[in-house]
C-alpha atoms as a PDB file:
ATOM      1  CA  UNK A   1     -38.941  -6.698 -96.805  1.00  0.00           C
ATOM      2  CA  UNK A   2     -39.101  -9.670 -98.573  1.00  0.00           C
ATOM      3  CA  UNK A   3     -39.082 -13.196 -97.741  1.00  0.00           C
ATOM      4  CA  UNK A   4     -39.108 -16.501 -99.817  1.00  0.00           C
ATOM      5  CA  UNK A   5     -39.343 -19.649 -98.419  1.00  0.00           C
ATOM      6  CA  UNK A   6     -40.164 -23.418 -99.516  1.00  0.00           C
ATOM      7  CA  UNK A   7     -36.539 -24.457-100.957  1.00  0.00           C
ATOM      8  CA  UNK A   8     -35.130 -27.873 -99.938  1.00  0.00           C
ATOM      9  CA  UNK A   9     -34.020 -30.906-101.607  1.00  0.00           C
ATOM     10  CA  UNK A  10     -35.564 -33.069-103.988  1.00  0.00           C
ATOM     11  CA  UNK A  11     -34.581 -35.556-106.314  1.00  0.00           C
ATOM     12  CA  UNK A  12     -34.292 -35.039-110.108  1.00  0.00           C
ATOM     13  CA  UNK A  13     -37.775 -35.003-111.311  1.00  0.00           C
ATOM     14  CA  UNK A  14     -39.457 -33.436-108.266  1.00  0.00           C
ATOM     15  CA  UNK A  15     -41.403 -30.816-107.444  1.00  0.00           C
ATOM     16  CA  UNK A  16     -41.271 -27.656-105.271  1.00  0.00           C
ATOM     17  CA  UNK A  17     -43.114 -24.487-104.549  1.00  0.00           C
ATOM     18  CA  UNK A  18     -41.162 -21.453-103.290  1.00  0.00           C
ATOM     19  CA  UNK A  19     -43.684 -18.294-101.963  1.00  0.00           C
ATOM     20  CA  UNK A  20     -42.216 -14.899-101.612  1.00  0.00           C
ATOM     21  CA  UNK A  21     -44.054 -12.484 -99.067  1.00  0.00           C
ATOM     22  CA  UNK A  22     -43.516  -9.017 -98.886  1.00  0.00           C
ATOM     23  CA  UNK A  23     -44.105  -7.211 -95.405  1.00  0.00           C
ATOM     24  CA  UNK A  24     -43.886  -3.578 -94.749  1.00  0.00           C
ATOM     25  CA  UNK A  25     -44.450  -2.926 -98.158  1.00  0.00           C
ATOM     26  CA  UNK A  26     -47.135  -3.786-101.251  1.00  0.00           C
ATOM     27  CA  UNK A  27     -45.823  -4.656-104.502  1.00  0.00           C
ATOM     28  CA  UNK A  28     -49.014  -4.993-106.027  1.00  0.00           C
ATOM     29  CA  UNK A  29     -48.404  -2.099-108.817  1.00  0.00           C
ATOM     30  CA  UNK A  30     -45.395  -3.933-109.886  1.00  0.00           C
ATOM     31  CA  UNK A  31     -43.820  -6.710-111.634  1.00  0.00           C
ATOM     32  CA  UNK A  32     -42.656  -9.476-109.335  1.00  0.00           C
ATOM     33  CA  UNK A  33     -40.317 -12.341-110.773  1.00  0.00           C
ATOM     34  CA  UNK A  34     -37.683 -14.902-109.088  1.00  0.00           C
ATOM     35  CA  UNK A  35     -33.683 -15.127-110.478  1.00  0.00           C
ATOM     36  CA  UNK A  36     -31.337 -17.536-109.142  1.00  0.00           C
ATOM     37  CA  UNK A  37     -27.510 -17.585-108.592  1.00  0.00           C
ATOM     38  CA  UNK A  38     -25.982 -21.124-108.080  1.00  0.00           C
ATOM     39  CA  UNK A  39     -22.322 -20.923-106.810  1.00  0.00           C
ATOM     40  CA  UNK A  40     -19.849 -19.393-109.444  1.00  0.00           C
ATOM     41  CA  UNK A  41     -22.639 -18.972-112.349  1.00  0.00           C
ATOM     42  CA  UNK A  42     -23.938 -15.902-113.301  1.00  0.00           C
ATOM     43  CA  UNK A  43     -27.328 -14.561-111.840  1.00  0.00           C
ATOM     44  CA  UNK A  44     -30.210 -15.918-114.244  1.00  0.00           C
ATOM     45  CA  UNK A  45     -33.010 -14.388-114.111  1.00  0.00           C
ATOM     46  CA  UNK A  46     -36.299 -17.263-114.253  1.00  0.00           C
ATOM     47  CA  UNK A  47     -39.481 -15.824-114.231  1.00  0.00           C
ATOM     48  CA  UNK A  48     -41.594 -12.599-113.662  1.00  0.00           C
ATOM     49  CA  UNK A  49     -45.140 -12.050-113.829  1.00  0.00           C
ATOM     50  CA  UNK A  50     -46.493  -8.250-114.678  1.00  0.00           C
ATOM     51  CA  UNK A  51     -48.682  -6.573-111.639  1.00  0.00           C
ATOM     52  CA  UNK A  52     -52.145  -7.753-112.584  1.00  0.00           C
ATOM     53  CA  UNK A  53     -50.766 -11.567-113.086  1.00  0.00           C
ATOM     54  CA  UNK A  54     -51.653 -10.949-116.996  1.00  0.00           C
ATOM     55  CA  UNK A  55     -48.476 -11.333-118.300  1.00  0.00           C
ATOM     56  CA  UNK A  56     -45.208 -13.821-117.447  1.00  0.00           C
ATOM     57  CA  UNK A  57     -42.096 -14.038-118.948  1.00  0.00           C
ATOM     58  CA  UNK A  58     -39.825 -17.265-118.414  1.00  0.00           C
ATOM     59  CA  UNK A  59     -36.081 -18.243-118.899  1.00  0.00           C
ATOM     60  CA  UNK A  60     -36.179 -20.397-122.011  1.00  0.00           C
ATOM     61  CA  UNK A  61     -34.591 -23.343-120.191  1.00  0.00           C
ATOM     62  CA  UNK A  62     -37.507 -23.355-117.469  1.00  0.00           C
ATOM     63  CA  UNK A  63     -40.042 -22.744-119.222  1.00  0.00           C
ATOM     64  CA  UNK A  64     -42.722 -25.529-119.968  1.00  0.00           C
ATOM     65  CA  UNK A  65     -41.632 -26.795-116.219  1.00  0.00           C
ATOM     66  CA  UNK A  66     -41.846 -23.739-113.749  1.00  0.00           C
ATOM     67  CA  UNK A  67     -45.162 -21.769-113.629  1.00  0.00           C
ATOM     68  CA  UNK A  68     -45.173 -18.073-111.538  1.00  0.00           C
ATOM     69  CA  UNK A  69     -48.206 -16.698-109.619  1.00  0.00           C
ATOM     70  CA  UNK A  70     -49.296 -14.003-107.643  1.00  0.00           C
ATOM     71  CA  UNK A  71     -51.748 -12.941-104.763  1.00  0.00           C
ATOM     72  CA  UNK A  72     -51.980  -9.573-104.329  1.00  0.00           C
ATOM     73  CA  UNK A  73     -54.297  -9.564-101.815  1.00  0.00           C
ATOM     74  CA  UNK A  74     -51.777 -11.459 -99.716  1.00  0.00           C
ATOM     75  CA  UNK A  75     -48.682  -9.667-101.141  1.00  0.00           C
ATOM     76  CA  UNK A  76     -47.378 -13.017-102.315  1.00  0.00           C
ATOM     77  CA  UNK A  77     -45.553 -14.455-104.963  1.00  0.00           C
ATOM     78  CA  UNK A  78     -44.839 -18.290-105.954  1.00  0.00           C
ATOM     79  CA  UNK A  79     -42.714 -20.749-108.113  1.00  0.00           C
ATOM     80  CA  UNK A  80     -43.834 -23.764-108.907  1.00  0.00           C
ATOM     81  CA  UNK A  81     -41.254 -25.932-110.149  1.00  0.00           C
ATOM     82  CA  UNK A  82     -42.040 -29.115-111.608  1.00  0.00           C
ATOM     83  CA  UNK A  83     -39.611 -31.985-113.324  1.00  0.00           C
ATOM     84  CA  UNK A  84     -36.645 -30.309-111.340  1.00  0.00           C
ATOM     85  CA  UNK A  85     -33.195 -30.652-113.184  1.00  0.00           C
ATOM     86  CA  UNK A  86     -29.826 -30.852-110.917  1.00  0.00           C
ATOM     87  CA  UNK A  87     -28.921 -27.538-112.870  1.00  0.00           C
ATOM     88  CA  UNK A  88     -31.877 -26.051-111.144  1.00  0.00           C
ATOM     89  CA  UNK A  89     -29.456 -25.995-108.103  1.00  0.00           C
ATOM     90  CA  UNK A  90     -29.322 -22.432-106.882  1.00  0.00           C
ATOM     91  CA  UNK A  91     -30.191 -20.205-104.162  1.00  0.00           C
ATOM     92  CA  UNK A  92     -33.488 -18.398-105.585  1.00  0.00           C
ATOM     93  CA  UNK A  93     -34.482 -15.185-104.632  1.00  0.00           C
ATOM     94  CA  UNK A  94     -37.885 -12.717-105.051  1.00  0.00           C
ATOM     95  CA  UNK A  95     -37.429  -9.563-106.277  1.00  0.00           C
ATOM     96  CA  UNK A  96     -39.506  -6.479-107.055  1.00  0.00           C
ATOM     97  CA  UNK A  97     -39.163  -4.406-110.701  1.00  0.00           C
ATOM     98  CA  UNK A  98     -39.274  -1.021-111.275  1.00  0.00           C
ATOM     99  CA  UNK A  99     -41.916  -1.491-113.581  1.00  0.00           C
ATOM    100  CA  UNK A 100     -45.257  -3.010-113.882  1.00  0.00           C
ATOM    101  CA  UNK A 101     -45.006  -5.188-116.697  1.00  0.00           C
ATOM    102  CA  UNK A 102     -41.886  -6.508-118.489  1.00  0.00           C
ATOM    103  CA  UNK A 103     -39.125  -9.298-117.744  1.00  0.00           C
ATOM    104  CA  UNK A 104     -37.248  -8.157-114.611  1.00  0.00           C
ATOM    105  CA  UNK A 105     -33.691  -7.409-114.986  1.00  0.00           C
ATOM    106  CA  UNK A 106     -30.857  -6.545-113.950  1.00  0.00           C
ATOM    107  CA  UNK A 107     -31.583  -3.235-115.179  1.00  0.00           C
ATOM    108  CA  UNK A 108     -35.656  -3.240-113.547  1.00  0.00           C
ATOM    109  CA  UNK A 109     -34.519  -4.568-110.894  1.00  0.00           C
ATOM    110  CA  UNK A 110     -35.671  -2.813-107.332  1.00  0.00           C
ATOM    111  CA  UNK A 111     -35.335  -4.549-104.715  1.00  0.00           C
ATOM    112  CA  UNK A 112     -34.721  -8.027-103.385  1.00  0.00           C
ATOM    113  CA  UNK A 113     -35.055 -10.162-100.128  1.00  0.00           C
ATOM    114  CA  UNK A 114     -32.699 -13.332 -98.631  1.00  0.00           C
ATOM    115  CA  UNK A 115     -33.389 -16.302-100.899  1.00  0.00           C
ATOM    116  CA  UNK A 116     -33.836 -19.636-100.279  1.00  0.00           C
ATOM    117  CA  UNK A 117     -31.703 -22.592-101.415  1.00  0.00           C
ATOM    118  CA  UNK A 118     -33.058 -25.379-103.570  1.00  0.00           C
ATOM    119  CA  UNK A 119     -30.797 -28.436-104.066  1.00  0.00           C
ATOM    120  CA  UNK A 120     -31.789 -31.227-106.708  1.00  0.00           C
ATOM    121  CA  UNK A 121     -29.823 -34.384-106.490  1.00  0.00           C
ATOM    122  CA  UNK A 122     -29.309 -36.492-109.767  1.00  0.00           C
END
């Protein structure tokens, strides 16, 4: 199971930092990213990082602004989203790839938990 917390609003400009733990389960031989789905837009997919943290792969239009990370030792995954945008409105949600390495997808992707809803007010 997967949880991510650490959503809320902020104003344009702000920062948050979303953490995804896993329970039950390790994810630790796989990639790990976030996608988001704001109401009536198509899922995006935002960022992955591979399974040793050696690799990340971004969405070009958060890239420069939102940095992934993991913990494997806690089974954990973050966000950190800086200089938010009002487009950056969305639920977000973790979710596991079938692979180790390698944007997650639509097609890689696994599994997913409930996500958490981040609001940024212009």
């Amino acid at each position: 199971q997967l949880q991510a917390s650490g959503g809320g609003l902020v104003q344009t400009g702000g920062s948050l930092r979303l953490s995804c733990a896993a329970s039950g389960r390790t994810f630790s031989n796989n990639a790990v990213g976030w996608f988001r789905q704001a109401p009536g837009k198509e899922r995006e997919f935002v960022a992955t990082i591979s399974w040793s943290g050696g690799n990340t792969y971004y969405l070009g239009s958060v890239k420069g602004r939102f940095t992934i990370s993991r913990d494997n030792a806690k089974n954990t995954v973050y966000l950190q989203m800086n200089s938010l945008k009002p487009e950056d409105t969305a639920v977000y949600y973790c979710g596991v790839s079938s692979r180790s390495y390698g944007p997650l997808s639509q097609l890689t992707l696994k599994y997913w938990g409930q996500g958490t809803l981040v609001t940024v007010s212009s």
